[in-house]
Protein backbone atom coordinates (compact mmCIF):
# COMPACT_ATOMS: atom_id res chain seq x y z
CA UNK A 1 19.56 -2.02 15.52
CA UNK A 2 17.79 -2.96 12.15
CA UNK A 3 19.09 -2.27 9.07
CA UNK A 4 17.42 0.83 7.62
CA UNK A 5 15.24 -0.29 4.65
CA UNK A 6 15.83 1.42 1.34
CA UNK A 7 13.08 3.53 0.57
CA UNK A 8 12.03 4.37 -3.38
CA UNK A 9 9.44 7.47 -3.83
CA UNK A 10 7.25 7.54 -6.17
CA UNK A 11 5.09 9.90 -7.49
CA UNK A 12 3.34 11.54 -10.78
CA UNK A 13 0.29 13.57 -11.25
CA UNK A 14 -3.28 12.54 -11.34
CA UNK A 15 -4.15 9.75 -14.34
CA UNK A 16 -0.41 8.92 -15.26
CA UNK A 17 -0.60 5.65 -13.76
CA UNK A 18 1.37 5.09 -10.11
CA UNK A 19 -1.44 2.78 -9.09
CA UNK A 20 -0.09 0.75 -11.76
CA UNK A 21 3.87 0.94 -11.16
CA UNK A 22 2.78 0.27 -6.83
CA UNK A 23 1.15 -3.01 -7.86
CA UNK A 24 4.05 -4.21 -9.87
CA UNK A 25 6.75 -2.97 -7.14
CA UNK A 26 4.60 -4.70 -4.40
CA UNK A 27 4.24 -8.08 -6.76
CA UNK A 28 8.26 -7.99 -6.90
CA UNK A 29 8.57 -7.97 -3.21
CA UNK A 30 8.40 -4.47 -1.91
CA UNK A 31 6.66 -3.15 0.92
CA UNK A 32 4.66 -0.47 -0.47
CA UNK A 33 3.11 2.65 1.43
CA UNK A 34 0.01 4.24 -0.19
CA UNK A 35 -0.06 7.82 1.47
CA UNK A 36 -3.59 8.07 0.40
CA UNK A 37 -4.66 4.83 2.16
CA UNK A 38 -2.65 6.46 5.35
CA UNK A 39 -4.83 9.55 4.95
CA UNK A 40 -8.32 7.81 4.73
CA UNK A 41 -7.54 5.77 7.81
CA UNK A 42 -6.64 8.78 9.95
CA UNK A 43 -9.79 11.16 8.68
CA UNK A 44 -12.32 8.56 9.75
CA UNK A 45 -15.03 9.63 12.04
CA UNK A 46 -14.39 10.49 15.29
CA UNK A 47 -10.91 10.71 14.68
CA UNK A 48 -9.21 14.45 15.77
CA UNK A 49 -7.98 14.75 11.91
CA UNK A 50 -11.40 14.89 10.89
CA UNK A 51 -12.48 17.17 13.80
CA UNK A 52 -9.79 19.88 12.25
CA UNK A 53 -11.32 19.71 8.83
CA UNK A 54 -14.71 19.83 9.82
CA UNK A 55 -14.31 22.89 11.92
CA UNK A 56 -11.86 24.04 9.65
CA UNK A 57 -14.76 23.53 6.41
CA UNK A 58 -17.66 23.00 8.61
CA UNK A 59 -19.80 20.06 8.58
CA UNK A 60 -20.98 19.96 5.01
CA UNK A 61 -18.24 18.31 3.80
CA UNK A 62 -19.81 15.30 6.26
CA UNK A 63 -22.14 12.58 4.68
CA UNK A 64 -24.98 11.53 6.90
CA UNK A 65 -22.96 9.03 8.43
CA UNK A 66 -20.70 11.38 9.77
CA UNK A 67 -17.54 10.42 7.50
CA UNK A 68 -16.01 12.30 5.30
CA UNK A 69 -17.56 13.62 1.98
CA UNK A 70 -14.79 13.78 -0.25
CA UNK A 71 -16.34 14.71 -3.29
CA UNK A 72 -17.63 17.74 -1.06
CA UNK A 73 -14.50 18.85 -0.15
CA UNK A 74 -13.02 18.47 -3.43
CA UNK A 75 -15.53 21.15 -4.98
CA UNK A 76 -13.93 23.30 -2.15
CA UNK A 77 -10.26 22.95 -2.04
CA UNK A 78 -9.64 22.74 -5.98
CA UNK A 79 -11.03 25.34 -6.55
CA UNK A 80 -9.56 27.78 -3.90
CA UNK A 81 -5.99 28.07 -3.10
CA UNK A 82 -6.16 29.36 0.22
CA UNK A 83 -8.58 26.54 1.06
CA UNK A 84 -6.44 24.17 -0.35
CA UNK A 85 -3.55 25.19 1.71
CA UNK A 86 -5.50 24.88 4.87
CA UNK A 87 -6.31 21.60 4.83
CA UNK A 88 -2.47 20.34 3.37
CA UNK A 89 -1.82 22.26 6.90
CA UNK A 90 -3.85 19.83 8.80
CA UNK A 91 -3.82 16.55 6.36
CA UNK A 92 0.02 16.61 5.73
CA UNK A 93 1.86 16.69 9.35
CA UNK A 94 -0.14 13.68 10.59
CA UNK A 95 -0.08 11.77 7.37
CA UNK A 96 3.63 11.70 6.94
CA UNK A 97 4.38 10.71 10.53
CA UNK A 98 2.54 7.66 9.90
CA UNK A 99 4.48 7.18 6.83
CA UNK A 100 7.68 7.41 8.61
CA UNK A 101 6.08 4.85 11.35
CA UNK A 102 5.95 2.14 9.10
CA UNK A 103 8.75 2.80 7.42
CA UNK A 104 10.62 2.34 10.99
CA UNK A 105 8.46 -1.33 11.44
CA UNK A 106 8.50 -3.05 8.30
CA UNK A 107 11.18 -5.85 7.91
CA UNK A 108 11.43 -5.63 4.37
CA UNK A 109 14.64 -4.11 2.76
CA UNK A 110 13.08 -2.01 0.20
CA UNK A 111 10.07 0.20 0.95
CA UNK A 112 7.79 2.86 -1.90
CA UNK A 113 6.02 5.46 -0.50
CA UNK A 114 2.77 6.34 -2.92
CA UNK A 115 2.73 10.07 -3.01
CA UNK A 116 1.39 12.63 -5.41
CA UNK A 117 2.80 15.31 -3.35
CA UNK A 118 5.89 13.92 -2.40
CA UNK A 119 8.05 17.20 -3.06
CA UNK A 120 5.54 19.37 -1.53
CA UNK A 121 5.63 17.46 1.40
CA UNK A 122 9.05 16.50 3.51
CA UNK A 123 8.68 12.74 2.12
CA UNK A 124 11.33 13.44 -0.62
CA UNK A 125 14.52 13.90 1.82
CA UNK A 126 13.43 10.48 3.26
CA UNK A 127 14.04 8.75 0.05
CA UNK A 128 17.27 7.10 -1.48
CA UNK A 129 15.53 7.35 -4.48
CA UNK A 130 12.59 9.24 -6.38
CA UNK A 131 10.77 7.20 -9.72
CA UNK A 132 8.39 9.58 -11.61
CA UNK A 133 5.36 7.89 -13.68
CA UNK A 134 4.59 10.41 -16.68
CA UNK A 135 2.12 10.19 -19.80
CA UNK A 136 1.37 12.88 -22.24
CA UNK A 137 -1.45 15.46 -21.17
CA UNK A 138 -3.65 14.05 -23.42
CA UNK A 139 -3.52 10.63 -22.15
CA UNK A 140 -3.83 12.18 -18.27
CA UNK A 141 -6.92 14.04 -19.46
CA UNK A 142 -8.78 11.32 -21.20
CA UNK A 143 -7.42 8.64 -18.27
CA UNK A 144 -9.02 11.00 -15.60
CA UNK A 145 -12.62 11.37 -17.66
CA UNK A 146 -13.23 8.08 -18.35
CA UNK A 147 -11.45 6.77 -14.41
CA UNK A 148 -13.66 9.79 -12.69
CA UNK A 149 -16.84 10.02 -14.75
CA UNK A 150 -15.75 13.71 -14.61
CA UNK A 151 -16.88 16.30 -17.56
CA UNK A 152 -13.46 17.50 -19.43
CA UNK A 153 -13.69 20.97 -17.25
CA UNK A 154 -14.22 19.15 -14.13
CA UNK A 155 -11.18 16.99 -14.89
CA UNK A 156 -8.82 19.82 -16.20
CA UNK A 157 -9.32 21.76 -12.79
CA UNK A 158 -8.27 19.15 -11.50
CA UNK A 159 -4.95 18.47 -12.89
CA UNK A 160 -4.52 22.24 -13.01
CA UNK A 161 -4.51 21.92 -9.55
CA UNK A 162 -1.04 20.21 -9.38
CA UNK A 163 2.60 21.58 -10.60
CA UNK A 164 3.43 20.87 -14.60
CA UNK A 165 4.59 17.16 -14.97
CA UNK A 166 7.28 18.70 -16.20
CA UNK A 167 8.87 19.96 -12.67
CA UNK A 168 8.86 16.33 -11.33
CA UNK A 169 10.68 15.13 -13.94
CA UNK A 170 13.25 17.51 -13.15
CA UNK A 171 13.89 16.40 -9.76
CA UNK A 172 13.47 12.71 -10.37
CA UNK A 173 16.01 10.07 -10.32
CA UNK A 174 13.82 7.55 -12.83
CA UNK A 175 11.38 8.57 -14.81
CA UNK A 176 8.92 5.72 -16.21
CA UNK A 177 6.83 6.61 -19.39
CA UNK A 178 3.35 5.14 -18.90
CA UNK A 179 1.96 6.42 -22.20
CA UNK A 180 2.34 2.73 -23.82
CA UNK A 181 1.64 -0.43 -23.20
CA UNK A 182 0.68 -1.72 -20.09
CA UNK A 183 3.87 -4.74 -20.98
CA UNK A 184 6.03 -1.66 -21.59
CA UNK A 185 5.42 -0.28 -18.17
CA UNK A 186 5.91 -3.27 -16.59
CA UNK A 187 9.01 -4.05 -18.42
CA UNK A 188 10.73 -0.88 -17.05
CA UNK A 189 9.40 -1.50 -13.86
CA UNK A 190 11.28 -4.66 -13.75
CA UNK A 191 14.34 -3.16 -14.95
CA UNK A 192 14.20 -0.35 -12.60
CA UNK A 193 13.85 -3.23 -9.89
CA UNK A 194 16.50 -5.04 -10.47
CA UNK A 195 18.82 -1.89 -10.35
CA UNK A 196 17.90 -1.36 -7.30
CA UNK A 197 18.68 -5.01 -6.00
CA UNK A 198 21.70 -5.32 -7.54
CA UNK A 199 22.56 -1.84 -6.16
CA UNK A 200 21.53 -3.84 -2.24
CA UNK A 201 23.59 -6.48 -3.26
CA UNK A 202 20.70 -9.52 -4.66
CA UNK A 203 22.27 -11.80 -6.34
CA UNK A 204 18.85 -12.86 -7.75
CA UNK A 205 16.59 -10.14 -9.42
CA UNK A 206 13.43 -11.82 -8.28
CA UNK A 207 14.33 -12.87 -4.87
CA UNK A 208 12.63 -10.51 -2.43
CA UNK A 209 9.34 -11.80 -4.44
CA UNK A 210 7.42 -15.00 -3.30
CA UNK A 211 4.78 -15.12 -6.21
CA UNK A 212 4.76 -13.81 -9.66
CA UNK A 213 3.65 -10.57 -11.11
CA UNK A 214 0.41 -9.85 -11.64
CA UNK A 215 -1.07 -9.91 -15.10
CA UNK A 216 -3.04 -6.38 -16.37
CA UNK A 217 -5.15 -6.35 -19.40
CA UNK A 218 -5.67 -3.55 -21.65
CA UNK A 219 -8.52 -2.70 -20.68
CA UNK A 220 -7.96 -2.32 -16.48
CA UNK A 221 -5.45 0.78 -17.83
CA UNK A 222 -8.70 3.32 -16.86
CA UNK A 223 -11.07 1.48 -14.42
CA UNK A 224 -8.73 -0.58 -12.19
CA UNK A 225 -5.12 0.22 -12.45
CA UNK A 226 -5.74 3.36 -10.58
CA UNK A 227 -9.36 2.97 -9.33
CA UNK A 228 -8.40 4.15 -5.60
CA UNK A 229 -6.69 7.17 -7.61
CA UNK A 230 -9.51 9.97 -6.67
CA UNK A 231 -13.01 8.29 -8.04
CA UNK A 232 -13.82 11.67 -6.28
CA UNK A 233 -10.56 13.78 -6.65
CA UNK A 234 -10.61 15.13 -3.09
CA UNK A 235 -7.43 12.77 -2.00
CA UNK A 236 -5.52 14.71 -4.23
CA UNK A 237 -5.32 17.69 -1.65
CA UNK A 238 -3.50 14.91 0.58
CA UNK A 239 0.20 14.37 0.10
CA UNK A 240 -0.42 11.34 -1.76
CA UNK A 241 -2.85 12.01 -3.50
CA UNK A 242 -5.18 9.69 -5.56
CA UNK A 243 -8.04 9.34 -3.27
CA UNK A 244 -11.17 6.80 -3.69
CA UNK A 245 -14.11 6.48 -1.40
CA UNK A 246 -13.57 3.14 -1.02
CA UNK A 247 -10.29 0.77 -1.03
CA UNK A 248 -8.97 -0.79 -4.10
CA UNK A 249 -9.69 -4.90 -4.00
């Protein structure tokens, strides 16, 4: 029987910058699991996921082309609890048995599931580990605005859409302060890292990674970091939560 990988969570709320954090883990050798690119492959059309939202919404949350509209279904669920809750019922059974699918078929030892709504979701209790990516509010507001193109009230209904920052840092096991540098983060990212292998036994830091870490500049910190992090703000109703329309490059 294979060797059960160990598995990291991550998570943080919208704008504090896991897209960020993934890349680095995934540049330093880990498999990484995006629950947001799980949930856009399993609403695409024709699929039965999409078939429960539509009759669940109806079909104007459909673009012409019959896939999802996202920003549609945003302007729905975030601002109605009830609605919100319906589609988490649908979205978050099917997404997190994929999760658990790949986690079962990768080879590599150490795994990070993506997810915003990690602790909403059963995802935590599969996890050795949980990492939380914080900033101030301030930072998440002005991140979101300028990452979105969203108005300040459009963007503060959306983070007041998710729990206080401040009750994921209470249940997290790391907590990685993303309201510096882009070096910074990456610097405790690396740190964090090499815990963990010498926790697995590594003798090297670096040697579940075959190429070196990615370089950010300053100015990626809004547009690119987290660019698959909700252009639209509808993947946020999924247990990962960060959604784009389209994939990150």
């Amino acid at each position: 029987m294979a060797r059960r990988p160990y598995v990291i969570g991550l998570t943080g709320n919208i704008a504090c910058g896991k897209t960020l954090v993934l890349r680095e883990l995934a540049a330093l050798g880990a498999e990484t699991i995006d629950a947001d690119e799980v949930a856009r492959t399993l609403v695409q059309p024709g699929s039965p996921v999409l078939a429960k939202i539509v009759e669940a919404f109806g079909p104007s949350i459909l673009l012409p082309d019959g896939s999802l509209d996202r920003r549609a279904l945003g302007a729905t669920v975030f601002r109605d609890h009830e609605a919100l809750r319906r589609l988490e019922e649908i979205t978050h059974p099917v997404i997190v048995a994929e999760i658990r699918r790949r986690i079962a078929e990768t080879e590599r030892p150490v795994v990070v599931i993506d997810a915003i709504k990690l602790f909403e979701s059963s995802l935590a209790r599969d996890c050795d580990e949980v990492w939380v990516v914080t900033c101030t509010p301030e930072q998440q507001l002005t991140r979101l605005m300028s990452r979105n193109g969203l108005s300040e009230e459009e963007a503060l209904v959306r983070i007041r859409a998710q729990p206080p920052q401040e009750e994921k840092i209470a249940r997290a096991d790391r907590v990685i302060d993303n309201s510096g540098t882009i070096d910074e983060t990456r610097r405790q990212v690396r740190e964090l890292w090499q815990e963990v292998l010498r926790k697995l036994g590594y003798p090297q830091p670096s040697s579940l990674a075959d190429r070196d870490v990615s370089p950010y500049t300053a100015g990626e910190r809004t547009d690119q970091t987290e660019r698959r992090d909700d252009r639209d703000g509808t993947a946020e109703t999924e247990p990962d939560a960060g959604g784009s329309p389209r994939p990150a490059p």
